[in-house]
Protein backbone atom coordinates (compact mmCIF):
# COMPACT_ATOMS: atom_id res chain seq x y z
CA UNK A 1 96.83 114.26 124.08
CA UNK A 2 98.45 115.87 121.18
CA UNK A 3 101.70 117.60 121.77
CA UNK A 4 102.05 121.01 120.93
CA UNK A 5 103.93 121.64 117.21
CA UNK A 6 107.58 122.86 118.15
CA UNK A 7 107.34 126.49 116.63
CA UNK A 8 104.67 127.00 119.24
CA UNK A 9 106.86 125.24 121.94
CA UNK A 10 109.45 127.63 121.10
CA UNK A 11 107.33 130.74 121.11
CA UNK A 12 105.89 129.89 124.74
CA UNK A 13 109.05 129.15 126.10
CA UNK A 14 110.14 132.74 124.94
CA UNK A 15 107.28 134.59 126.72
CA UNK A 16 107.70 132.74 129.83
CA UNK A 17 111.27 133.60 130.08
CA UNK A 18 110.41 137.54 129.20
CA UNK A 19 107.59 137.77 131.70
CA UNK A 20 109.74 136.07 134.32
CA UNK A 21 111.95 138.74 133.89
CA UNK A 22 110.11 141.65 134.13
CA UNK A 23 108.96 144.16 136.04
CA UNK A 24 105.73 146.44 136.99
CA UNK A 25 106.73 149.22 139.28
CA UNK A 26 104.20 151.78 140.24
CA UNK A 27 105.77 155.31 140.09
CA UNK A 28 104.39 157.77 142.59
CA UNK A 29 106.57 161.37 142.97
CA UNK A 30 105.44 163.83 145.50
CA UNK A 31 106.46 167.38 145.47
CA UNK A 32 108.07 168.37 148.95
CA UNK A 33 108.56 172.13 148.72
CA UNK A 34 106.58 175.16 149.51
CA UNK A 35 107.10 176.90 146.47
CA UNK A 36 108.82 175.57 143.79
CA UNK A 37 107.45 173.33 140.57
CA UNK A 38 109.13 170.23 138.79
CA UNK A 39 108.78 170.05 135.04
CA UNK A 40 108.04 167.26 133.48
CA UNK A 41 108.99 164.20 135.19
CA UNK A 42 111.78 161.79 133.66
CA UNK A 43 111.58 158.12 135.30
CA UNK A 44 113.88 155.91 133.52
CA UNK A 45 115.01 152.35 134.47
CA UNK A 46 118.43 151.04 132.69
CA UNK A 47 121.28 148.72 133.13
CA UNK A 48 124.10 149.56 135.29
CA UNK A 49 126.15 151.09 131.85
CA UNK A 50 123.85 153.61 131.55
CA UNK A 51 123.04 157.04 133.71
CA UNK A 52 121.08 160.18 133.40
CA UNK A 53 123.41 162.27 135.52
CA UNK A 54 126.48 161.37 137.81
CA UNK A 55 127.24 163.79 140.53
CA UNK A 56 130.93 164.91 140.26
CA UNK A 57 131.26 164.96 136.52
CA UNK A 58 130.55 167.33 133.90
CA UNK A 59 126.75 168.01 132.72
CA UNK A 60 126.08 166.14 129.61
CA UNK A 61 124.18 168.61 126.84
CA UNK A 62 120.98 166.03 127.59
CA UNK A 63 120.94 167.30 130.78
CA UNK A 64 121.52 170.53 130.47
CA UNK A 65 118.89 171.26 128.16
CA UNK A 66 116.96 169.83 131.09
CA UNK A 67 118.04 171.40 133.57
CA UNK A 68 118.28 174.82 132.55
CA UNK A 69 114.93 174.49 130.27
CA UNK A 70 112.67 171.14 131.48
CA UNK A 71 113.31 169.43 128.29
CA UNK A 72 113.67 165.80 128.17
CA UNK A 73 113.32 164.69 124.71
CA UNK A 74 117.18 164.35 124.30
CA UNK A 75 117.45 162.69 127.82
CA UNK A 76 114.43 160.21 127.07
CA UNK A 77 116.26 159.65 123.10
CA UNK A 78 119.16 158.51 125.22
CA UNK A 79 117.81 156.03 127.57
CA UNK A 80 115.44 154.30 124.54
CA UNK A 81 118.69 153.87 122.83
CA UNK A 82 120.58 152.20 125.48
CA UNK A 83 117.37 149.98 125.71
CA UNK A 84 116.13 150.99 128.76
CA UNK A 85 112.71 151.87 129.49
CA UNK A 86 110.90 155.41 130.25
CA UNK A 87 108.07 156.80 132.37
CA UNK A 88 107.69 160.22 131.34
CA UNK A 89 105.70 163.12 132.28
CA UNK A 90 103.70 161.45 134.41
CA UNK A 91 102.12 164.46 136.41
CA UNK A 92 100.95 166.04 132.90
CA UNK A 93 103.22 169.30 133.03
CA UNK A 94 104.14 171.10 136.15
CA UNK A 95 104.31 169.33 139.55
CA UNK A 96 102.96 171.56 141.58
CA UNK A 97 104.42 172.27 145.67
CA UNK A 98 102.97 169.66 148.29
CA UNK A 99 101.52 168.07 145.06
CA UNK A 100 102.30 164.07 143.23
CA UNK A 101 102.24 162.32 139.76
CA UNK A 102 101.93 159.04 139.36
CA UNK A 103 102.28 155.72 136.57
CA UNK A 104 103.35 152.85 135.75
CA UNK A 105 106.77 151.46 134.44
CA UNK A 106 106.98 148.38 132.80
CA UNK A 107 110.43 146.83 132.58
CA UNK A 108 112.70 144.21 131.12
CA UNK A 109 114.91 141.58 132.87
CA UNK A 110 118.44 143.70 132.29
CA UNK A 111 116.98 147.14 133.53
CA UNK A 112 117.36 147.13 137.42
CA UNK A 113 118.22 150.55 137.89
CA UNK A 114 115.92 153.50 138.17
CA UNK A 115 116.61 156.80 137.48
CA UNK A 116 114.89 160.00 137.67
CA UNK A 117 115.59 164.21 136.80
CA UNK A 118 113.19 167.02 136.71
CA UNK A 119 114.04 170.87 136.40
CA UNK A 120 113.07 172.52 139.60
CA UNK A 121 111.84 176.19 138.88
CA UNK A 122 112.58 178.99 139.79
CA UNK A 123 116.02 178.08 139.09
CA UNK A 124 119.15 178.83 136.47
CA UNK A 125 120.07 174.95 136.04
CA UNK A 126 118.77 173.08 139.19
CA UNK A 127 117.25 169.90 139.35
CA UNK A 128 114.95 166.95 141.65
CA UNK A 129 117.40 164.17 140.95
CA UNK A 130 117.89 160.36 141.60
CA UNK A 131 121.04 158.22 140.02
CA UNK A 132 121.09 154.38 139.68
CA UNK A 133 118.84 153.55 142.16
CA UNK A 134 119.03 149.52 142.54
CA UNK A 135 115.53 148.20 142.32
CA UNK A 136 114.52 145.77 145.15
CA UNK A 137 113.95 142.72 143.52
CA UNK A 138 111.51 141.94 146.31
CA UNK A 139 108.15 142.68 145.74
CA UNK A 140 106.57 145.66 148.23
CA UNK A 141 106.65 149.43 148.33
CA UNK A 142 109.97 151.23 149.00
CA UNK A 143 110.33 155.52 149.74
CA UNK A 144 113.44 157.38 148.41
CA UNK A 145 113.98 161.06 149.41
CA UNK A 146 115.15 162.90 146.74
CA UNK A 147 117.92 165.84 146.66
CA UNK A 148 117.67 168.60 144.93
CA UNK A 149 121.18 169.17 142.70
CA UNK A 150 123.09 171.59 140.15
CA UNK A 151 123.82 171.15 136.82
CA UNK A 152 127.21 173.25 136.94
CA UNK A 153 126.42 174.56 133.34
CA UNK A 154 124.85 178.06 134.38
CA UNK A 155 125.36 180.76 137.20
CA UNK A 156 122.45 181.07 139.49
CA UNK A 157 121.77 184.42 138.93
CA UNK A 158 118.02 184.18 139.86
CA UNK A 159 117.11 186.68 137.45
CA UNK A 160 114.24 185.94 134.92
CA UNK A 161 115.02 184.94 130.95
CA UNK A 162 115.15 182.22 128.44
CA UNK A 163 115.43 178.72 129.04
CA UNK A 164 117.61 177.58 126.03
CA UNK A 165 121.21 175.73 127.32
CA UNK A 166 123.59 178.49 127.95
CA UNK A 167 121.23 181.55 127.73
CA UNK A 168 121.42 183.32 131.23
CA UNK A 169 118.59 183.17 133.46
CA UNK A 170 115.39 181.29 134.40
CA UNK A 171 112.50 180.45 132.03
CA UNK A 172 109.39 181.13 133.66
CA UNK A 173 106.39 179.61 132.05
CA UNK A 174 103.21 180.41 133.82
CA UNK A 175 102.06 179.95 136.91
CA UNK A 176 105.73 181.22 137.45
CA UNK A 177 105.75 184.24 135.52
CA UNK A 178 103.18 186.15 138.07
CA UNK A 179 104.68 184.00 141.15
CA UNK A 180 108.15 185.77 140.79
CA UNK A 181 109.75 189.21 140.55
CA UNK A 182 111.25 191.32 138.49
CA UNK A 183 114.13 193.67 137.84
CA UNK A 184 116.34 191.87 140.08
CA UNK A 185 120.33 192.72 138.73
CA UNK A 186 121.62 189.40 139.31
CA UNK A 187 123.16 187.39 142.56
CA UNK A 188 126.34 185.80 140.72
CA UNK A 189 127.46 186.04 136.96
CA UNK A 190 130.30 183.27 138.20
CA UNK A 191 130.09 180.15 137.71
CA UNK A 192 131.71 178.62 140.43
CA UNK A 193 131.45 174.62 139.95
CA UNK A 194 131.23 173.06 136.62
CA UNK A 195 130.32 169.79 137.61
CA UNK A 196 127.10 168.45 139.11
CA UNK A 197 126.78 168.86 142.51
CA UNK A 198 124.04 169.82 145.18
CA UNK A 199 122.54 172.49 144.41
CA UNK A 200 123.29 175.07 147.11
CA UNK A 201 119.59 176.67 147.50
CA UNK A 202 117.84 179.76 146.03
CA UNK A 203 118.94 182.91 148.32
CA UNK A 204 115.95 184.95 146.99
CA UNK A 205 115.17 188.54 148.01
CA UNK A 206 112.30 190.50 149.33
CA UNK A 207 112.08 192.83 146.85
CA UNK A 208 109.58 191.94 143.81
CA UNK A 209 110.68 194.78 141.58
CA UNK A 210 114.52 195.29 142.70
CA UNK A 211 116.88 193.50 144.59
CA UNK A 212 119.02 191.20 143.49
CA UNK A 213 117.49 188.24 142.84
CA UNK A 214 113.41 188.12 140.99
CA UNK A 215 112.73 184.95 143.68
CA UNK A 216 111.18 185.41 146.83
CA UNK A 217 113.36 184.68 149.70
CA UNK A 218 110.51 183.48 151.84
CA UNK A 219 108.32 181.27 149.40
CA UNK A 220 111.22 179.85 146.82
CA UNK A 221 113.57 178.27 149.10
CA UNK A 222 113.93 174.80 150.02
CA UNK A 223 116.06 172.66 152.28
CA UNK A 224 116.90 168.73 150.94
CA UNK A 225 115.09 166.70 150.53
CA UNK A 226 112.87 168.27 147.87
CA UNK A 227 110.65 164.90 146.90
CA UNK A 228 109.83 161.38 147.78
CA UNK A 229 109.13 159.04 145.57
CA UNK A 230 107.24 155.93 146.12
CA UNK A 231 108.00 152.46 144.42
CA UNK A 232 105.87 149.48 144.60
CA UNK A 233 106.65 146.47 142.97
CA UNK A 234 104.81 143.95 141.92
């Protein structure tokens, strides 16, 4: 029997060590509320340097522009350059109430955290959150209940506007824009914490055309946990 030439040799050796050292985890996020919508999903495993959010500090402008507007181009930029590896928008827009998105993340050997962020509307800068989640190196499916927290970078004035970081209000893209009200005057113009924290819940009003808030107090409230996500490894 012939042995194998030693640049071959080499290159097996080198996929059996990468394979051995990853990871397939199938991603499955279910929407717990009654009446509020994710935007797109961010799932992100990383190393233990690296973090999407960490409750207690200031908002990075990555997560801001998240969490006041649902973008996650800068956050996903951030994680890719660290070398971790992203599962995004993996419900295809909006994430409905009492609905889930689902896919698959595929892994390296040093990435054995999981992280995961998605603006919760209506809100001024809230967010579905989950921060260096250690992944069970055992294979099997795990459930996390997620919390729903604050950015600290804009006061929840539950009135309706833009959703650029540090313009006041809440973007409403549709369904939203015919779910909410309008012509509320504002709940707070303070902001009262500047670091990320749990978020403290919509108060809402049951006016649609006055008030002081444009969200309804009986449809867009929520109590933690807002999600569960599901994690099977294989």
């Amino acid at each position: 029997m012939k042995s194998l030439p030693k640049m071959t040799l080499s290159a097996l050796a080198l996929t059996l060590c990468h394979t051995a050292g990853a990871a397939e985890l199938d991603v499955r996020v279910q929407n717990l509320t009654q009446g509020m919508y994710f935007t797109p999903l961010l799932v992100a495993a990383h190393d233990s340097n690296s973090e999407l959010f960490r409750v207690a500090t200031a908002a990075s402008s990555e997560l801001q522009a998240m969490a006041e507007g649902g973008a996650i181009d800068g956050l996903v930029n951030q994680v890719e350059v660290a070398g971790g590896d992203v599962l995004a928008n993996p419900a295809q827009g909006l994430l409905a109430p009492g609905h889930s998105g689902e896919g698959t993340l595929t892994t390296s050997e040093s990435n054995t955290y999981l992280s995961l962020v998605a603006m919760m509307l209506p809100t001024n800068d809230g967010f579905v959150g989950l921060s260096n989640w250690p992944v069970p190196s055992e294979p099997g499916t795990y459930h996390v209940y997620l919390n729903a927290y604050d950015a600290g970078t804009e006061a929840n004035d539950e009135i309706r506007g833009g959703g650029a970081p540090g313009v006041p209000g809440m973007p409403v893209p549709p369904p939203l824009e015919e779910l909410i009200g309008s012509g509320g005057n504002g709940v707070t113009n303070e902001l009262s914490n500047t670091l990320v924290h749990i978020h403290p819940g919509n108060l809402g009003d049951d006016s649609a055309s006055a008030g002081k808030s444009d969200i309804n107090n009986s449809v867009q409230r929520w109590l933690n946990p807002v999600a569960k996500l599901t994690i099977t490894v294989q």
